[in-house]
C-alpha atoms as a PDB file:
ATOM      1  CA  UNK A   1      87.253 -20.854  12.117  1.00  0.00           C
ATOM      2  CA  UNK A   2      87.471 -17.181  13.062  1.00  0.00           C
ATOM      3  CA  UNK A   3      89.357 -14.859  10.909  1.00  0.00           C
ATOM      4  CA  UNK A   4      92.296 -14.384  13.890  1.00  0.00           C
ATOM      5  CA  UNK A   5      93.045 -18.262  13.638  1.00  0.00           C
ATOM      6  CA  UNK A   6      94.594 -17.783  10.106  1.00  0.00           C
ATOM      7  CA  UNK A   7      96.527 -14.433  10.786  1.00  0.00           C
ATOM      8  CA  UNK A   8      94.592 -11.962   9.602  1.00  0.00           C
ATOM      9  CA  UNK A   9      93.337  -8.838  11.585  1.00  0.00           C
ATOM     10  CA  UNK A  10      90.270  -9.719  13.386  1.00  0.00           C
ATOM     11  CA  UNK A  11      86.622  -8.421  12.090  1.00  0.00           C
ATOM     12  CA  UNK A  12      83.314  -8.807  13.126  1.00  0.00           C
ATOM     13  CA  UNK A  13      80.244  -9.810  10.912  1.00  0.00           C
ATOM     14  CA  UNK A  14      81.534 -10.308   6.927  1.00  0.00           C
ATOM     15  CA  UNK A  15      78.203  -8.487   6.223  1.00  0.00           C
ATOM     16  CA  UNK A  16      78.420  -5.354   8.901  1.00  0.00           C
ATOM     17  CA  UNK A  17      82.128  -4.234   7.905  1.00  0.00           C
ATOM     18  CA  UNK A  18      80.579  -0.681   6.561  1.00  0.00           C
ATOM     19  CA  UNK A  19      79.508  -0.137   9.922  1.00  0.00           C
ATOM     20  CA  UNK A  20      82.952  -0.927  12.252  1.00  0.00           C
ATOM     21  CA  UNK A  21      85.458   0.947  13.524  1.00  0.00           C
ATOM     22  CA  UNK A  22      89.132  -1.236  14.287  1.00  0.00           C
ATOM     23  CA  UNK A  23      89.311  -1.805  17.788  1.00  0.00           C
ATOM     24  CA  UNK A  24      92.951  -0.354  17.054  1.00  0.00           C
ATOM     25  CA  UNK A  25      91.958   2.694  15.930  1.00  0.00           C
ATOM     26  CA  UNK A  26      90.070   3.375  19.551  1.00  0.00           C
ATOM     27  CA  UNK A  27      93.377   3.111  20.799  1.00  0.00           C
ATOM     28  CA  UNK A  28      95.494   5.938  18.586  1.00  0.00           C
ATOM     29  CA  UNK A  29      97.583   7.523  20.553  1.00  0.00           C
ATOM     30  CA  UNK A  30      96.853  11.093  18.335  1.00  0.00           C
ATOM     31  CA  UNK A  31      99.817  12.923  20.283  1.00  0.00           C
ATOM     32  CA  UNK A  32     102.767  10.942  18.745  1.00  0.00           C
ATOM     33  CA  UNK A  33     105.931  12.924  17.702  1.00  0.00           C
ATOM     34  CA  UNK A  34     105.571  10.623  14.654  1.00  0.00           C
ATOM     35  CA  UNK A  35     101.839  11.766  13.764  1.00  0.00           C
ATOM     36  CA  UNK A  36     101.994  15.390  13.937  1.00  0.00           C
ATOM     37  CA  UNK A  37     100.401  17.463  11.949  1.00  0.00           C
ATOM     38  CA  UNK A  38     101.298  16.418   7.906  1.00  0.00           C
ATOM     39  CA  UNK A  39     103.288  13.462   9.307  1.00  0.00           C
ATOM     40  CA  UNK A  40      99.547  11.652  10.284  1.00  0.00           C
ATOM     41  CA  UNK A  41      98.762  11.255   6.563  1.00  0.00           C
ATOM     42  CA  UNK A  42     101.647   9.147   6.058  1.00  0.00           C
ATOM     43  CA  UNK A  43     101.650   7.713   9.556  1.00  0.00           C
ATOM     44  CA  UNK A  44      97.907   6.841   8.799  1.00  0.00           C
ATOM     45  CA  UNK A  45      98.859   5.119   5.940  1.00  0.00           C
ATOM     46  CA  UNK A  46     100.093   1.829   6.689  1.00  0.00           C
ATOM     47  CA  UNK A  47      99.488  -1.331   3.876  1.00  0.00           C
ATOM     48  CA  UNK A  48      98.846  -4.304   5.635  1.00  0.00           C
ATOM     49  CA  UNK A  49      98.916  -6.669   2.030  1.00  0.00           C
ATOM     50  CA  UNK A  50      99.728 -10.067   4.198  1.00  0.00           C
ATOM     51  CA  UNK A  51      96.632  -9.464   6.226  1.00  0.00           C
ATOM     52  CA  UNK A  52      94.752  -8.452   3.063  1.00  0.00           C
ATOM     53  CA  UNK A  53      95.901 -11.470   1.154  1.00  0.00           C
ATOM     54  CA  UNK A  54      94.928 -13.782   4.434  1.00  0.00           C
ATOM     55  CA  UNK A  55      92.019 -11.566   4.229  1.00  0.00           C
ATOM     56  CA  UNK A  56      90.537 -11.937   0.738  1.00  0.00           C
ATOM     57  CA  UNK A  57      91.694 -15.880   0.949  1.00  0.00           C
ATOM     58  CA  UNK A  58      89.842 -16.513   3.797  1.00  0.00           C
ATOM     59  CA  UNK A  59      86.439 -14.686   2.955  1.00  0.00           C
ATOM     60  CA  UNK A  60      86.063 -13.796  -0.482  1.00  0.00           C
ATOM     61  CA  UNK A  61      84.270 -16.738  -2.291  1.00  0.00           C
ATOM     62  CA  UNK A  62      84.660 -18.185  -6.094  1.00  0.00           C
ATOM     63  CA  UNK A  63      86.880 -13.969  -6.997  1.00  0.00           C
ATOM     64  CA  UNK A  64      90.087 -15.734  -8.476  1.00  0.00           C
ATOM     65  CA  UNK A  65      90.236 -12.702 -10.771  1.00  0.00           C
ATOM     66  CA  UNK A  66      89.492 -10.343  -8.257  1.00  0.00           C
ATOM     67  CA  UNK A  67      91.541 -11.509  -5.404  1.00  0.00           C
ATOM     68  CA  UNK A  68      94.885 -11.564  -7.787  1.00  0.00           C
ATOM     69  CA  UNK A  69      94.119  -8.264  -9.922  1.00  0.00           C
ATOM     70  CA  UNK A  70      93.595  -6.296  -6.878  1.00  0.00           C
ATOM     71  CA  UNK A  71      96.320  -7.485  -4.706  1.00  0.00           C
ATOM     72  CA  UNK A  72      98.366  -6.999  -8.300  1.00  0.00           C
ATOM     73  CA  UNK A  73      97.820  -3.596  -8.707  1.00  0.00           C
ATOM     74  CA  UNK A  74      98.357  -2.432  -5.204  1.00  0.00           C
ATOM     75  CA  UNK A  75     101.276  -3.860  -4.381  1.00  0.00           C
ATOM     76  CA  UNK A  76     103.180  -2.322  -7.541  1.00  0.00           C
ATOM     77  CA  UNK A  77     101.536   1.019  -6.737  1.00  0.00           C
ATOM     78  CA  UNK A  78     102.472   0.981  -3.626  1.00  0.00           C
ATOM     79  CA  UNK A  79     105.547  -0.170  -3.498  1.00  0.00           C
ATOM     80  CA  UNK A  80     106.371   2.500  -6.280  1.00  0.00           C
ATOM     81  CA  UNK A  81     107.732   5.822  -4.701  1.00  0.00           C
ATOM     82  CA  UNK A  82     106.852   7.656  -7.655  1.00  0.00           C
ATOM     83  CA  UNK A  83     103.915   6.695  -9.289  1.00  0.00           C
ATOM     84  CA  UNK A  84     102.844   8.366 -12.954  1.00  0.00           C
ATOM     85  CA  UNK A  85      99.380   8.048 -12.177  1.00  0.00           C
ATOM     86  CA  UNK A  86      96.650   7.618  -9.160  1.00  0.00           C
ATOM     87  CA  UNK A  87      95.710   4.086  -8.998  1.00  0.00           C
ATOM     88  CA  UNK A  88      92.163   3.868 -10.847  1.00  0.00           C
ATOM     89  CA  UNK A  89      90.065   0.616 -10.139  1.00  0.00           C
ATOM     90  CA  UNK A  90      86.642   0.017 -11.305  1.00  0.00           C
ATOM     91  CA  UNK A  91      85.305  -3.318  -9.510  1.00  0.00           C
ATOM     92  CA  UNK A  92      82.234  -4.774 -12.045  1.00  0.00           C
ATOM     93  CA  UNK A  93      79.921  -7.413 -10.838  1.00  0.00           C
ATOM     94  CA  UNK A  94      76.173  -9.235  -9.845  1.00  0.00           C
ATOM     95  CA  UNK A  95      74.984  -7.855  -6.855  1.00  0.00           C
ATOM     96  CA  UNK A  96      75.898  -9.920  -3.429  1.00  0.00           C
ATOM     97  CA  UNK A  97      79.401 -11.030  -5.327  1.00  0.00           C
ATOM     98  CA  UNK A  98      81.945  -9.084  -2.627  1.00  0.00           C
ATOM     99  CA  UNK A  99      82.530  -5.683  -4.919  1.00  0.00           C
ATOM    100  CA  UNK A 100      81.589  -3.537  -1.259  1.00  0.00           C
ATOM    101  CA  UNK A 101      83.206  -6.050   0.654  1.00  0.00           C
ATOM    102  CA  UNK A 102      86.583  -5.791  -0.985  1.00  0.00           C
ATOM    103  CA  UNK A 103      86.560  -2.048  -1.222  1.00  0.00           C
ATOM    104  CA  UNK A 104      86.049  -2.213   2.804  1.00  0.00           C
ATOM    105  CA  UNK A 105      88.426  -4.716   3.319  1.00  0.00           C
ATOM    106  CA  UNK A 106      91.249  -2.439   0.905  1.00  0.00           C
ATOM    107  CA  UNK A 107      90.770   0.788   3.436  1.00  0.00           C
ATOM    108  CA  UNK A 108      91.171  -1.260   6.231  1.00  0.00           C
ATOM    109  CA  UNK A 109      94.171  -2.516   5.178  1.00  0.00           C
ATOM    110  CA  UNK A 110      95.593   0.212   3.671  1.00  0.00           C
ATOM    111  CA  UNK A 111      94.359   2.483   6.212  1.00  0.00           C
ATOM    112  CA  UNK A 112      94.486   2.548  10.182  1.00  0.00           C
ATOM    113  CA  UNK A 113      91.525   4.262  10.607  1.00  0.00           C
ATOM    114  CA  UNK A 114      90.036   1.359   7.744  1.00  0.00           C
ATOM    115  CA  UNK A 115      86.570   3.334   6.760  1.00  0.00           C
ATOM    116  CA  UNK A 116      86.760   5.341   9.779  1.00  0.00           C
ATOM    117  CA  UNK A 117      90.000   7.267   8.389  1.00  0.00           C
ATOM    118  CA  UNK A 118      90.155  10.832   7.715  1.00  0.00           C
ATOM    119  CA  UNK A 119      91.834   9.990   4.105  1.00  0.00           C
ATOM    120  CA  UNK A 120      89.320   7.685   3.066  1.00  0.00           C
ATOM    121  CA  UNK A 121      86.317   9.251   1.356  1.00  0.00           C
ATOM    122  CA  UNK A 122      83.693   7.543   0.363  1.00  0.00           C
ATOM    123  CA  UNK A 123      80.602   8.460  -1.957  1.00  0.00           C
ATOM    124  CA  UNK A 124      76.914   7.140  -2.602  1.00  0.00           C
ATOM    125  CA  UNK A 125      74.540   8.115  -5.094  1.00  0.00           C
ATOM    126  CA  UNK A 126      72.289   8.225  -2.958  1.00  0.00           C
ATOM    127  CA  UNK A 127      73.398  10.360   0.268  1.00  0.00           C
ATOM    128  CA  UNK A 128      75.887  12.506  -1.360  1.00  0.00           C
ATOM    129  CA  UNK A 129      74.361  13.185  -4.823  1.00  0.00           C
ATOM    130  CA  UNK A 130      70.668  12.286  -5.079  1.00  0.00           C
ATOM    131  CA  UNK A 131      68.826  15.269  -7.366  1.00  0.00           C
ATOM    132  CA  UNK A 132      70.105  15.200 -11.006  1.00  0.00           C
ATOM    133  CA  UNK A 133      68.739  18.755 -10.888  1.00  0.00           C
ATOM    134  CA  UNK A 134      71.605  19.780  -8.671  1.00  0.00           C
ATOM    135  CA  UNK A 135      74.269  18.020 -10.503  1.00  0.00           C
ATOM    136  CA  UNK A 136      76.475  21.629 -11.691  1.00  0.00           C
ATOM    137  CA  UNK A 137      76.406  22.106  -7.792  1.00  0.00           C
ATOM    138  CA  UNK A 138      77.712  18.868  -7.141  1.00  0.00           C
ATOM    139  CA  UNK A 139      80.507  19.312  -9.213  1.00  0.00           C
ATOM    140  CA  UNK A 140      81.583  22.337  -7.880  1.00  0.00           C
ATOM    141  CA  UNK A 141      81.529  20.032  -4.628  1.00  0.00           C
ATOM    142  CA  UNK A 142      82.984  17.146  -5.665  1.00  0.00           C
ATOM    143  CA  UNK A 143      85.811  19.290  -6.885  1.00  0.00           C
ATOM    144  CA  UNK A 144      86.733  21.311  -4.182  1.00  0.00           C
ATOM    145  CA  UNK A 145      86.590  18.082  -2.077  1.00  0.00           C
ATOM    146  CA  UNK A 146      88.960  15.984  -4.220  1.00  0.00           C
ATOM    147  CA  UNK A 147      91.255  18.981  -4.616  1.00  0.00           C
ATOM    148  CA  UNK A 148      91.330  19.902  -0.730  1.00  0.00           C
ATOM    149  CA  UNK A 149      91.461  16.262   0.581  1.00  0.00           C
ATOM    150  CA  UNK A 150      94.620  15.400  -1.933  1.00  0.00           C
ATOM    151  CA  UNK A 151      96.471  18.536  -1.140  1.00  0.00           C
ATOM    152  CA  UNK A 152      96.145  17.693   2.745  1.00  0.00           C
ATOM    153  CA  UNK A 153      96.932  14.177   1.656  1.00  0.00           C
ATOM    154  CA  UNK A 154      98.186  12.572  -1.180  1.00  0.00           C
ATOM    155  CA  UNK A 155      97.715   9.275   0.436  1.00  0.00           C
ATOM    156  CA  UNK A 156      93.892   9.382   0.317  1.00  0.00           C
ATOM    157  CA  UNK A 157      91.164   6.853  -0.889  1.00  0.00           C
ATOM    158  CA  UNK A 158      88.458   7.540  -2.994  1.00  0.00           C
ATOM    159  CA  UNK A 159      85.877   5.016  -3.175  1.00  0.00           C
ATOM    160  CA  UNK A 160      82.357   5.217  -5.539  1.00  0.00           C
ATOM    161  CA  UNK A 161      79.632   3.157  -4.759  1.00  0.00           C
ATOM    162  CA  UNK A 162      76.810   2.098  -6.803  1.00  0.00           C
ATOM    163  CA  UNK A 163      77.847   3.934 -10.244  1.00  0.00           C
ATOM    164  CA  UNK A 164      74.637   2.863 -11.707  1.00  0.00           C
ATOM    165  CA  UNK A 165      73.155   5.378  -9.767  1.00  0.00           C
ATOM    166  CA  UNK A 166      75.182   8.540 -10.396  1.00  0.00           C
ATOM    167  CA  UNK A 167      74.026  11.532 -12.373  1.00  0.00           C
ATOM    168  CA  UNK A 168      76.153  11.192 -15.876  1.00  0.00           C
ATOM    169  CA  UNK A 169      78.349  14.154 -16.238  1.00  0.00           C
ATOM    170  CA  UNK A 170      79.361  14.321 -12.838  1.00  0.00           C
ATOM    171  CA  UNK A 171      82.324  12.394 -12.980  1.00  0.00           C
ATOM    172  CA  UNK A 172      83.748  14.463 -16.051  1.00  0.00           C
ATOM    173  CA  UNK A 173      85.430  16.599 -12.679  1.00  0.00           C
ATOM    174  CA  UNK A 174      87.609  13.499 -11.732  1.00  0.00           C
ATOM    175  CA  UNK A 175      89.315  13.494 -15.386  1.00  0.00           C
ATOM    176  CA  UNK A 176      92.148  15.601 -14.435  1.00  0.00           C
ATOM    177  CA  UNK A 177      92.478  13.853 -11.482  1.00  0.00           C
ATOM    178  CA  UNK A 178      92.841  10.811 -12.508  1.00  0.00           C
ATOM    179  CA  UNK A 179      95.647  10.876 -15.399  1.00  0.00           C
ATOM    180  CA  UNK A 180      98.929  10.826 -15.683  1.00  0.00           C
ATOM    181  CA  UNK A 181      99.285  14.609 -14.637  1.00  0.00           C
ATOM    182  CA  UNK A 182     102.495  15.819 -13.205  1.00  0.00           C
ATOM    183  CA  UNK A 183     100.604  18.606 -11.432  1.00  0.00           C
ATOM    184  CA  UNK A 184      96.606  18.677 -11.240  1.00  0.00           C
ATOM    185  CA  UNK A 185      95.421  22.503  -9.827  1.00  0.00           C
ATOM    186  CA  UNK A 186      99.021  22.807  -8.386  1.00  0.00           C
ATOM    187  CA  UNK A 187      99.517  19.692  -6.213  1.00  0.00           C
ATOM    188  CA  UNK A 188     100.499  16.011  -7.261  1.00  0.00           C
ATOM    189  CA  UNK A 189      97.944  13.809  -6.961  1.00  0.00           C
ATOM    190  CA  UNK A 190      99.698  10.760  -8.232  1.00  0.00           C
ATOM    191  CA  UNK A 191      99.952   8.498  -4.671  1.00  0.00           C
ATOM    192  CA  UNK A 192      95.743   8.666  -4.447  1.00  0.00           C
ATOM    193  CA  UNK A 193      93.635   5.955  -5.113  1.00  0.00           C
ATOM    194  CA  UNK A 194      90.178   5.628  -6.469  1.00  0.00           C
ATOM    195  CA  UNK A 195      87.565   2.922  -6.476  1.00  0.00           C
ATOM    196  CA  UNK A 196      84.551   2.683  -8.555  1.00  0.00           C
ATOM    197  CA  UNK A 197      82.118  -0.330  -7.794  1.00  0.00           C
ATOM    198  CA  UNK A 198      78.735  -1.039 -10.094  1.00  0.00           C
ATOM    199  CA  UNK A 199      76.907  -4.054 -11.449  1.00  0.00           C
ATOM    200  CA  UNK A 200      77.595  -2.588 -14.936  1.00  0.00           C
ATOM    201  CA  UNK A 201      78.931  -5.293 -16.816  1.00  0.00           C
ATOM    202  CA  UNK A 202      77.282  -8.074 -14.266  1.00  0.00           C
ATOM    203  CA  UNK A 203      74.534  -9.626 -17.050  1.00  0.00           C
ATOM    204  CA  UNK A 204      77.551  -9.990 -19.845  1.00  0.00           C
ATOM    205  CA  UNK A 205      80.446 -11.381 -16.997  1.00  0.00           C
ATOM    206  CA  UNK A 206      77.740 -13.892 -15.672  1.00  0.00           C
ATOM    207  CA  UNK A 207      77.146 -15.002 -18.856  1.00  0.00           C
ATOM    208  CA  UNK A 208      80.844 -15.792 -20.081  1.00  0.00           C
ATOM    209  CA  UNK A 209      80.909 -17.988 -16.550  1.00  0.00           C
ATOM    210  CA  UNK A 210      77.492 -19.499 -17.654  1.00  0.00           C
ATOM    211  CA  UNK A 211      78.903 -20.460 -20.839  1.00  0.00           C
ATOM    212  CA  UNK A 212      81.943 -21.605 -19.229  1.00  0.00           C
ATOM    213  CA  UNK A 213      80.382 -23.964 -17.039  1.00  0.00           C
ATOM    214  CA  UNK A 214      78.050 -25.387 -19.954  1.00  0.00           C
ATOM    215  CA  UNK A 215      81.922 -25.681 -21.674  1.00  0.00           C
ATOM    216  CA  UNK A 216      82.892 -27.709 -18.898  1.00  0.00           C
ATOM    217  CA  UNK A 217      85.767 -25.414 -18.390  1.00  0.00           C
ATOM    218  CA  UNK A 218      86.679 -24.950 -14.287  1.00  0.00           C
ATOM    219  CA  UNK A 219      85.639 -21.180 -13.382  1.00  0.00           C
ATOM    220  CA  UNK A 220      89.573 -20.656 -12.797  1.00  0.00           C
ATOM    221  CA  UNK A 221      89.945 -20.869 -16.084  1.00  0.00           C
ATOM    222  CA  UNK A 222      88.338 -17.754 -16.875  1.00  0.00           C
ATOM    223  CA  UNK A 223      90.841 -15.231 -17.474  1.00  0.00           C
ATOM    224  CA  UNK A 224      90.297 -11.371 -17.083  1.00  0.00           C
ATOM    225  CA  UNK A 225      91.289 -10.969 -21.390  1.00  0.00           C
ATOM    226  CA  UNK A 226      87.771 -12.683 -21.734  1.00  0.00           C
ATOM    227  CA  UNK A 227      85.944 -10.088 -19.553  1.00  0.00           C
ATOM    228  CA  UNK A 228      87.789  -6.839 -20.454  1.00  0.00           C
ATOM    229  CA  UNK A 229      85.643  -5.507 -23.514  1.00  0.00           C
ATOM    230  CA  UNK A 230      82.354  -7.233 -22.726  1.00  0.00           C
ATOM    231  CA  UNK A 231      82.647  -5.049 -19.305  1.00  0.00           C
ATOM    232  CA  UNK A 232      83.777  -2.096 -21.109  1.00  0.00           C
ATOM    233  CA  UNK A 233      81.117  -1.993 -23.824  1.00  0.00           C
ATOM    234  CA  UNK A 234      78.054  -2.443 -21.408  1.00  0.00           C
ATOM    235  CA  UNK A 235      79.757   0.708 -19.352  1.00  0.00           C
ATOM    236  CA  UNK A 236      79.899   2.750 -22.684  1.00  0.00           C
ATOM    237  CA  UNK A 237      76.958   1.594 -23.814  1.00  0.00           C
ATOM    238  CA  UNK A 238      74.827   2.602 -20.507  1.00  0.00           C
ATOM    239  CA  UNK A 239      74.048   6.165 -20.653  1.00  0.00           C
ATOM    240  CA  UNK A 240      72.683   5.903 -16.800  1.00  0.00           C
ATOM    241  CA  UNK A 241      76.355   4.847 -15.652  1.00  0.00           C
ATOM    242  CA  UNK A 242      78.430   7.599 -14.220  1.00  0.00           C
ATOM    243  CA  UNK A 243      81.058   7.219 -16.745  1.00  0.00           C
ATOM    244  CA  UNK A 244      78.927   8.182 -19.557  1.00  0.00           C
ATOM    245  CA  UNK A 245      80.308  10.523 -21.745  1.00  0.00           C
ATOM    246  CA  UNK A 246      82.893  11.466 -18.749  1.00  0.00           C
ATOM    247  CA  UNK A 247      85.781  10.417 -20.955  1.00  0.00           C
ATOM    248  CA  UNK A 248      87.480   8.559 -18.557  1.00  0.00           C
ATOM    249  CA  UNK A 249      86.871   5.022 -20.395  1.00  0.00           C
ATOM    250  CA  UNK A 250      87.034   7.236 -23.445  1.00  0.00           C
ATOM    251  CA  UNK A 251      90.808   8.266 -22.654  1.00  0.00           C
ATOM    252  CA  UNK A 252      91.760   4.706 -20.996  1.00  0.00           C
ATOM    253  CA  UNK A 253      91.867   6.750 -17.331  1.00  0.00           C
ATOM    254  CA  UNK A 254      91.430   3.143 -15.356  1.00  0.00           C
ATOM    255  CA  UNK A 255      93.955   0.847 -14.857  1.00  0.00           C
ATOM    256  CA  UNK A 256      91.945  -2.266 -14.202  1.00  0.00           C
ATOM    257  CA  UNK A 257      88.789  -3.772 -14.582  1.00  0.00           C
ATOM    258  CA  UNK A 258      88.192  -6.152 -11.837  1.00  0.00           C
ATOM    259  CA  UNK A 259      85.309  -8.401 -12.457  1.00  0.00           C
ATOM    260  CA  UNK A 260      83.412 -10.638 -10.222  1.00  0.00           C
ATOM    261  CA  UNK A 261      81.956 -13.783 -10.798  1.00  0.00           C
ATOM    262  CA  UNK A 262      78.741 -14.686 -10.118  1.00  0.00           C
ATOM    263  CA  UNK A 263      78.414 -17.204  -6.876  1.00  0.00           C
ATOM    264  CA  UNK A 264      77.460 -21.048  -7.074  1.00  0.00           C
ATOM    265  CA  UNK A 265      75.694 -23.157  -4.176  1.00  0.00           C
ATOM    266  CA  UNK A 266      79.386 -23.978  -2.595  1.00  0.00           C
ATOM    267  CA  UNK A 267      80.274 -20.202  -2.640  1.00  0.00           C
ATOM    268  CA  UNK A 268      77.039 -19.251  -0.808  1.00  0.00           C
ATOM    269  CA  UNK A 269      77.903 -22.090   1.607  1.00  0.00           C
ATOM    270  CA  UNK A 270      81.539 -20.753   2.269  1.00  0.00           C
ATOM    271  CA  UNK A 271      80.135 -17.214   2.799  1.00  0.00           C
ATOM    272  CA  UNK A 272      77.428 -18.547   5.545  1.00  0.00           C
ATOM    273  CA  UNK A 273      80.404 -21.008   7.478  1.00  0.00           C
ATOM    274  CA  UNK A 274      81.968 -17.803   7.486  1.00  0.00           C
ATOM    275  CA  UNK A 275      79.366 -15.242   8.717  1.00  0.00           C
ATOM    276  CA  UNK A 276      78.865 -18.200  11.296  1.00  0.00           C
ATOM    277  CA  UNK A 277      82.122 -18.290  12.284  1.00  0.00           C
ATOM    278  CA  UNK A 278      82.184 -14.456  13.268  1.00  0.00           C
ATOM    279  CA  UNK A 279      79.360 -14.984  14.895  1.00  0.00           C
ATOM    280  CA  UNK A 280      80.995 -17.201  17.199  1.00  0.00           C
ATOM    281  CA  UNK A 281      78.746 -20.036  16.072  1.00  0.00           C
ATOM    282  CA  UNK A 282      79.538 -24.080  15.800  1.00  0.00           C
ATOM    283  CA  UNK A 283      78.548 -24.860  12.183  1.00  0.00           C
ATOM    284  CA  UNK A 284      75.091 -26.279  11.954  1.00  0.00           C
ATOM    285  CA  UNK A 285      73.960 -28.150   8.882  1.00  0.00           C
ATOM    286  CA  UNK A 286      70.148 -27.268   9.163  1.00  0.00           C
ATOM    287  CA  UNK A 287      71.118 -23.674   9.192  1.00  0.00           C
ATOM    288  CA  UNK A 288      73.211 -24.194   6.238  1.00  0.00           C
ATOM    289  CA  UNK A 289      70.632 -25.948   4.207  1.00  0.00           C
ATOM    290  CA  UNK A 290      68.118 -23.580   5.134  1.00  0.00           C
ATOM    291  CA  UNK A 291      69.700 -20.433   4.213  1.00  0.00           C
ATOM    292  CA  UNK A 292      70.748 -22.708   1.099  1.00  0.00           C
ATOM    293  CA  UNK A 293      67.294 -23.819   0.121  1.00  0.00           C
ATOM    294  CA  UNK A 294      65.846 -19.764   0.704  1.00  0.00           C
ATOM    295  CA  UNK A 295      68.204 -18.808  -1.967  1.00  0.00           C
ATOM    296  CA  UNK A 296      66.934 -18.099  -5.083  1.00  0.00           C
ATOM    297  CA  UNK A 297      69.320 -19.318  -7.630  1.00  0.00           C
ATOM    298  CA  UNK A 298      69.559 -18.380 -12.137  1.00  0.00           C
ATOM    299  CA  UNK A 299      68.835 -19.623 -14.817  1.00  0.00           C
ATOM    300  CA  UNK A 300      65.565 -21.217 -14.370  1.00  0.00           C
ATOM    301  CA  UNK A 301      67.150 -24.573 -16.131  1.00  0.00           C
ATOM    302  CA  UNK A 302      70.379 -24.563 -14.520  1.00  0.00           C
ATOM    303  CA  UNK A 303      70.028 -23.418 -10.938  1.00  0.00           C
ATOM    304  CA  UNK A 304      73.418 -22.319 -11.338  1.00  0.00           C
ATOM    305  CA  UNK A 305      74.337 -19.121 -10.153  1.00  0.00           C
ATOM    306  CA  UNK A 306      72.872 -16.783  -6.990  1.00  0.00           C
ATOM    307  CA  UNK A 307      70.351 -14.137  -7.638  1.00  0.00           C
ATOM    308  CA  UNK A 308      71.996 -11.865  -4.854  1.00  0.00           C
ATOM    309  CA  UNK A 309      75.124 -13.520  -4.334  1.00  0.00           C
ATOM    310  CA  UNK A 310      75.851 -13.203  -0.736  1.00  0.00           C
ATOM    311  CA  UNK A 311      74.234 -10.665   0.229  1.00  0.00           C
ATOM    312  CA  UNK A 312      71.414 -11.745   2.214  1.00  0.00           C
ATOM    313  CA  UNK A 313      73.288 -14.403   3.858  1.00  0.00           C
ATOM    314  CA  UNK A 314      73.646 -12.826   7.481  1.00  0.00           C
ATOM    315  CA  UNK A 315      69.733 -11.866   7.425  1.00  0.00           C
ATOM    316  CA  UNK A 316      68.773 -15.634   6.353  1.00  0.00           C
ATOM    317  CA  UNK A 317      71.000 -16.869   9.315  1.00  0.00           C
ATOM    318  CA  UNK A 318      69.442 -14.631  11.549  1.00  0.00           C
ATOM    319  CA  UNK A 319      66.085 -15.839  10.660  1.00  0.00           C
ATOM    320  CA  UNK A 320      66.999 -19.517  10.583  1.00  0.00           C
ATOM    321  CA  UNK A 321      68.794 -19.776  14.189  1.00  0.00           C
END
């Protein structure tokens, strides 16, 4: 069943979002009286949180936490006209679990322009930051972006990727940003919102799911109060993470911690009916069992969990057609 069938805005491949631009964003017509000039930040701005909720329903596989924190915290940010503080999510899970496909599927809904939008920025390791040595220049940088992008547009997304990966002391330049500031450098910067995604945290949330399932306790069960300081403690305790020593975790800078689960057999199932459904493909059970059986799963006794999640699902399917 294609995504369009339940509602939600239409997409192509679940694993090529980074790559697509909204066939509605083609069709901007750049020269309305409502979008000129300033007006365009807040006319590109438009939440979409039915089609994100139909969204993340649809797609997003075994993230009970994730799918209800997230939608949470959005809709009371941005429903508020005058936030105290940015909105500061850090999104904590195995690799393959959704953490990058969540993150997409927020700018697209928040966002006209989805990924493509001149108000959503978005960072990697390693294409924006990759020598350690040049890390007082990055700052400088990373800065002056912030700064410049917010004054523009307070309405702008910030989204880190793969914070495993980031020099330590670089993010010590987002502190101001990211409080409770009434003025940061002489602009409010309290309508942005910023996204941090690593598998910090992944080992320590796979094994509270691990233990529930030996518990016999359903994985809804699991409630975000039994993730919170395991997560926390493996990010303060990782001196390669890019909140080490930044003080953000240190002065309680992030509003929520959204972990994900690791995926079972059935999740890795729903995510390749799905990627065969935007494919515009029947459901075929030797292709499912294929890509099922070429999955590697953890621990070595249990078979439990997914090594990579979902992540290789669309490349399996491609081999196995």
């Amino acid at each position: 069943m294609a995504a369009a069938s339940l509602g939600c805005r239409p997409w192509g491949s679940l694993l090529g979002l980074l790559g697509l631009v909204s066939a509605a964003a083609a069709a901007w017509d750049l020269t309305s009286l409502h979008c000129h000039f300033g007006a365009f930040c807040e006319c590109d701005f438009q939440p979409d949180f039915q089609g994100l909720e139909c969204d993340l329903a649809q797609h997003l596989a075994g993230q009970h936490l994730a799918k209800a924190l997230v939608v949470k915290a959005l809709k009371a940010f941005v429903q508020d006209p005058a936030p105290t503080k940015p909105l500061v999510l850090s999104l904590h899970g195995w690799t393959g679990t959704g953490k990058s496909y969540v993150s997409s599927l927020l700018a697209h809904y928040l966002f006209r322009g989805g990924l493509h939008s001149p108000h959503v920025h978005h960072f990697s390791p390693v294409i924006h930051f990759p020598h350690a040595s040049h890390l007082e220049r990055y700052k400088k940088e990373l800065k002056s972006w912030v700064q410049g992008n917010l004054t523009a547009c307070s309405r702008s997304l910030f989204l880190f990727d793969e914070m495993d990966k980031l020099a330590p002391g670089l993010m010590e330049v987002l502190r101001p940003f990211l409080g409770s500031s009434w003025v940061v450098f002489g602009t409010n910067y309290r309508k942005a919102i910023f996204i941090f995604i690593s598998n910090t945290g992944g080992e320590q949330i796979n094994q509270v799911a691990l233990e529930a399932w030996r518990s016999h306790r359903d994985r809804e069960e699991i409630r975000l109060q039994e993730l919170e300081l395991v997560i926390s403690q493996a990010v303060l305790d990782n001196p390669y993470h890019g909140f080490w020593r930044s003080g953000i975790m240190e002065e309680h800078l992030l509003d929520v911690l959204v972990p994900f689960l690791p995926l079972q057999r059935h999740h890795v199932r729903h995510c390749v009916l799905n990627e065969l459904a935007q494919l515009g493909l029947e459901p075929r059970e030797e292709v499912i069992q294929a890509v099922l059986d070429s999955t590697t799963f953890f621990p070595e006794k249990e078979q439990l969990f997914s090594s990579n999640g979902c992540k290789t699902v669309a490349s399996r399917i491609a081999f196995f057609l």
